[in-house]
C-alpha atoms as a PDB file:
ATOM      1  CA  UNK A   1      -1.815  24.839  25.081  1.00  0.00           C
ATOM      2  CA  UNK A   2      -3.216  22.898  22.314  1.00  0.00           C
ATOM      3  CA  UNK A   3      -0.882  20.256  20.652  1.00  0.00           C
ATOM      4  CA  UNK A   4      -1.707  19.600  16.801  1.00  0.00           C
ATOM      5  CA  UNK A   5      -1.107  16.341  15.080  1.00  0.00           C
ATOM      6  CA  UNK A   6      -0.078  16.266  11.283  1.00  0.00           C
ATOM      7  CA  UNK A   7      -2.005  14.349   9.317  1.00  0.00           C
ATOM      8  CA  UNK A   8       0.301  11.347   7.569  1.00  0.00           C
ATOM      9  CA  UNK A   9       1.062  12.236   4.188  1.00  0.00           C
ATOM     10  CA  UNK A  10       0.019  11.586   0.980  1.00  0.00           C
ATOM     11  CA  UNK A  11       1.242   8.186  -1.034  1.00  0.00           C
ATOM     12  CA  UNK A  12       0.766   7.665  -4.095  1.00  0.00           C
ATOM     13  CA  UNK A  13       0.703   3.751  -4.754  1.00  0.00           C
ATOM     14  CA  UNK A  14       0.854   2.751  -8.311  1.00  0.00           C
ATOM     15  CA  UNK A  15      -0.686  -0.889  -8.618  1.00  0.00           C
ATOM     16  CA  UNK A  16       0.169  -3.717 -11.248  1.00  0.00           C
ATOM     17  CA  UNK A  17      -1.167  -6.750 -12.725  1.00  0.00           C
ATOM     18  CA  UNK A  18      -4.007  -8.415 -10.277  1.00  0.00           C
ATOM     19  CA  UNK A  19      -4.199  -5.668  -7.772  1.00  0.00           C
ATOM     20  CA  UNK A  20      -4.572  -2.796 -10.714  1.00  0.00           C
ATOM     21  CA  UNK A  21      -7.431  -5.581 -12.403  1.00  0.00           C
ATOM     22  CA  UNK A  22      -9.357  -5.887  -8.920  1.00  0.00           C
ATOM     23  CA  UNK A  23      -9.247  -2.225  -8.405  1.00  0.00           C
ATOM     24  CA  UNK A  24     -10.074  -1.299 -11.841  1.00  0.00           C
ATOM     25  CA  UNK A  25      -7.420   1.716 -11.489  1.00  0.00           C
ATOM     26  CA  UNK A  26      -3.597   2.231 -11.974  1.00  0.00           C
ATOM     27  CA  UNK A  27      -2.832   4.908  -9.101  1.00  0.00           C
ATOM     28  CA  UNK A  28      -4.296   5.155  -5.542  1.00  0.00           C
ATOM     29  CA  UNK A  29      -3.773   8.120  -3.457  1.00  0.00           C
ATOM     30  CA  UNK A  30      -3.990   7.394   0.149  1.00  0.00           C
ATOM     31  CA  UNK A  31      -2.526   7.955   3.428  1.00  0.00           C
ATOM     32  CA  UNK A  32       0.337   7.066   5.636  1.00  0.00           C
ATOM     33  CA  UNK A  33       3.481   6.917   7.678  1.00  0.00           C
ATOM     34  CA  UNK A  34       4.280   3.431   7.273  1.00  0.00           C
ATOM     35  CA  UNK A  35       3.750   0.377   4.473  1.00  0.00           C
ATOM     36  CA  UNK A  36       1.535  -0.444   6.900  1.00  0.00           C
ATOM     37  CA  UNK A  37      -0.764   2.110   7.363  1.00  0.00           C
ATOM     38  CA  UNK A  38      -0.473   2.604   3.771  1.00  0.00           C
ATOM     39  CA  UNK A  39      -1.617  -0.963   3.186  1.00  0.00           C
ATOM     40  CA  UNK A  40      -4.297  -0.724   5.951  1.00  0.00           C
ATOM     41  CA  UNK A  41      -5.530   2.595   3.842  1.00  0.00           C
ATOM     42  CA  UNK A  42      -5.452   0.897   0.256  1.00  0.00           C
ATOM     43  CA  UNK A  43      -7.573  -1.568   2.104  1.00  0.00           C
ATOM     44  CA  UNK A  44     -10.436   1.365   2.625  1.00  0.00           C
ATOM     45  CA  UNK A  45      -9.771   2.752  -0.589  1.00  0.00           C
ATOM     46  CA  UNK A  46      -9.565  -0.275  -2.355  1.00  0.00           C
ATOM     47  CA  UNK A  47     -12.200  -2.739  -0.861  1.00  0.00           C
ATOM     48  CA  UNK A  48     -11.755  -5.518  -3.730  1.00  0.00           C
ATOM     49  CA  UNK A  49      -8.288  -5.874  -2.728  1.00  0.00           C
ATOM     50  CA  UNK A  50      -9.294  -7.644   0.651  1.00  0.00           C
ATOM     51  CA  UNK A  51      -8.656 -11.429   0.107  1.00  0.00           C
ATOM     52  CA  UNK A  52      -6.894 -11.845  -2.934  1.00  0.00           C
ATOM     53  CA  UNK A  53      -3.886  -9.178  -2.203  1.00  0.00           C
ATOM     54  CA  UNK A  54      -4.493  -7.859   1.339  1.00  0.00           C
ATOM     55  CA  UNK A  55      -5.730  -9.688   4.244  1.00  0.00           C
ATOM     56  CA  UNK A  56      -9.182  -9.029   5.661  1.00  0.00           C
ATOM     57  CA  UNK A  57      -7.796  -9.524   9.256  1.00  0.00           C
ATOM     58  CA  UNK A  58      -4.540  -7.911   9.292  1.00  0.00           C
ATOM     59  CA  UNK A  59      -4.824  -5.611   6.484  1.00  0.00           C
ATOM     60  CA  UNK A  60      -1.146  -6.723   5.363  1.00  0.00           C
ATOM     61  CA  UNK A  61      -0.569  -8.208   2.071  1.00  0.00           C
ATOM     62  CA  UNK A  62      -1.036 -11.577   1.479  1.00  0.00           C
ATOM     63  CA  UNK A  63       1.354 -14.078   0.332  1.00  0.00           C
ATOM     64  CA  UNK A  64       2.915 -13.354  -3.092  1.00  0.00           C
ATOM     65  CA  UNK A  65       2.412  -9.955  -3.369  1.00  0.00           C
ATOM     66  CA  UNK A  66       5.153  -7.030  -2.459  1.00  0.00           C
ATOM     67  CA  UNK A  67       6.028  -3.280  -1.943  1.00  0.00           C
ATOM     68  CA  UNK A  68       8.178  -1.378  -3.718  1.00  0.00           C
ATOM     69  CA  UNK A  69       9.135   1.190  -1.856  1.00  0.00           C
ATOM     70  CA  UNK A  70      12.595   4.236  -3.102  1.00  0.00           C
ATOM     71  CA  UNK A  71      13.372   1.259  -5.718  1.00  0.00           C
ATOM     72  CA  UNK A  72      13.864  -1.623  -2.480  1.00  0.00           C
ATOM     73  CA  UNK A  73      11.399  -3.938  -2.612  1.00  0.00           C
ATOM     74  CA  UNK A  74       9.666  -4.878   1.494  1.00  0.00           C
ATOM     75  CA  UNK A  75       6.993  -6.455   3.386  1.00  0.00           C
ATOM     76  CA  UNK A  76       8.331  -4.665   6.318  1.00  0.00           C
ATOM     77  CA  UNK A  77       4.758  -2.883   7.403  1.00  0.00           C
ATOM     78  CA  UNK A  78       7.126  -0.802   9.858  1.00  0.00           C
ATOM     79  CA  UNK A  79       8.823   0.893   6.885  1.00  0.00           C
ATOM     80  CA  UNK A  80       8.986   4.873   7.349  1.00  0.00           C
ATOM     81  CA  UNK A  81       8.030   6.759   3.901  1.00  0.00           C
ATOM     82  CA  UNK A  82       9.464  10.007   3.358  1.00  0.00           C
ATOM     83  CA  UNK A  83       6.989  13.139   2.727  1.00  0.00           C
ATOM     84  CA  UNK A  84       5.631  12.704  -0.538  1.00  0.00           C
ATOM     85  CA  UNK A  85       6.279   8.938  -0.986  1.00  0.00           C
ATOM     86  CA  UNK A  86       5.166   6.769  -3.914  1.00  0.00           C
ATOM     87  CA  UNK A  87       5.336   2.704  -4.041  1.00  0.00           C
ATOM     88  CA  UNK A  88       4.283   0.252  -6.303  1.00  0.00           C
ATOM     89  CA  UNK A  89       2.514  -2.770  -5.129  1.00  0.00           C
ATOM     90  CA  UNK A  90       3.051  -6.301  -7.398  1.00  0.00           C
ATOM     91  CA  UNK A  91       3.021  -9.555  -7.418  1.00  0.00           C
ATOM     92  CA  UNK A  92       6.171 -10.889  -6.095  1.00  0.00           C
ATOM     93  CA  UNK A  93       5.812 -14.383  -8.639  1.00  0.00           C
ATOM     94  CA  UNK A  94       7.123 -14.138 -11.689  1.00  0.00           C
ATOM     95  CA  UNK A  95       4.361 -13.007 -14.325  1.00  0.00           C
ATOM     96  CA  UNK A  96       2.929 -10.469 -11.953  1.00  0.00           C
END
């Protein structure tokens, strides 16, 4: 019997201010269950992110920075998405 894993689904994760600047785009596509993976994926897709918005070690955002995630904002990296998920990431200081 052969057991098939589905692959986590596609997020789409809009990006604002800094983060959108550092990545020179608006919307990322990547994949994931969690704000975590999601975050850990942004990280691959996103290399220039690492330091300023997402931490090289953890691959977790950094101070100051936030989810937005079915209008709720969270820096829970445990945070289920639904199938075909968006979020937005931003600064969480005023003036983004």
């Amino acid at each position: 019997m052969t057991f098939s894993v589905a692959a986590p689904p596609a997020v789409a994760v809009e990006l604002f201010g800094v983060p959108r600047l550092l990545a020179a785009q608006r919307h990322v596509v990547v994949a994931g269950r969690t704000l975590g993976e999601v975050a850990g994926a942004l990280a691959g897709a996103c290399p220039a992110l690492l330091g300023p918005v997402l931490d090289p070690g953890t691959g977790w955002l950094v101070d100051g920075y936030i989810f937005v995630a079915g209008e709720r904002f969270s820096r829970d990296p445990g945070r289920v998405l639904g199938e075909g998920a968006s979020v937005l990431l931003v600064s969480s200081v005023a003036g983004g």
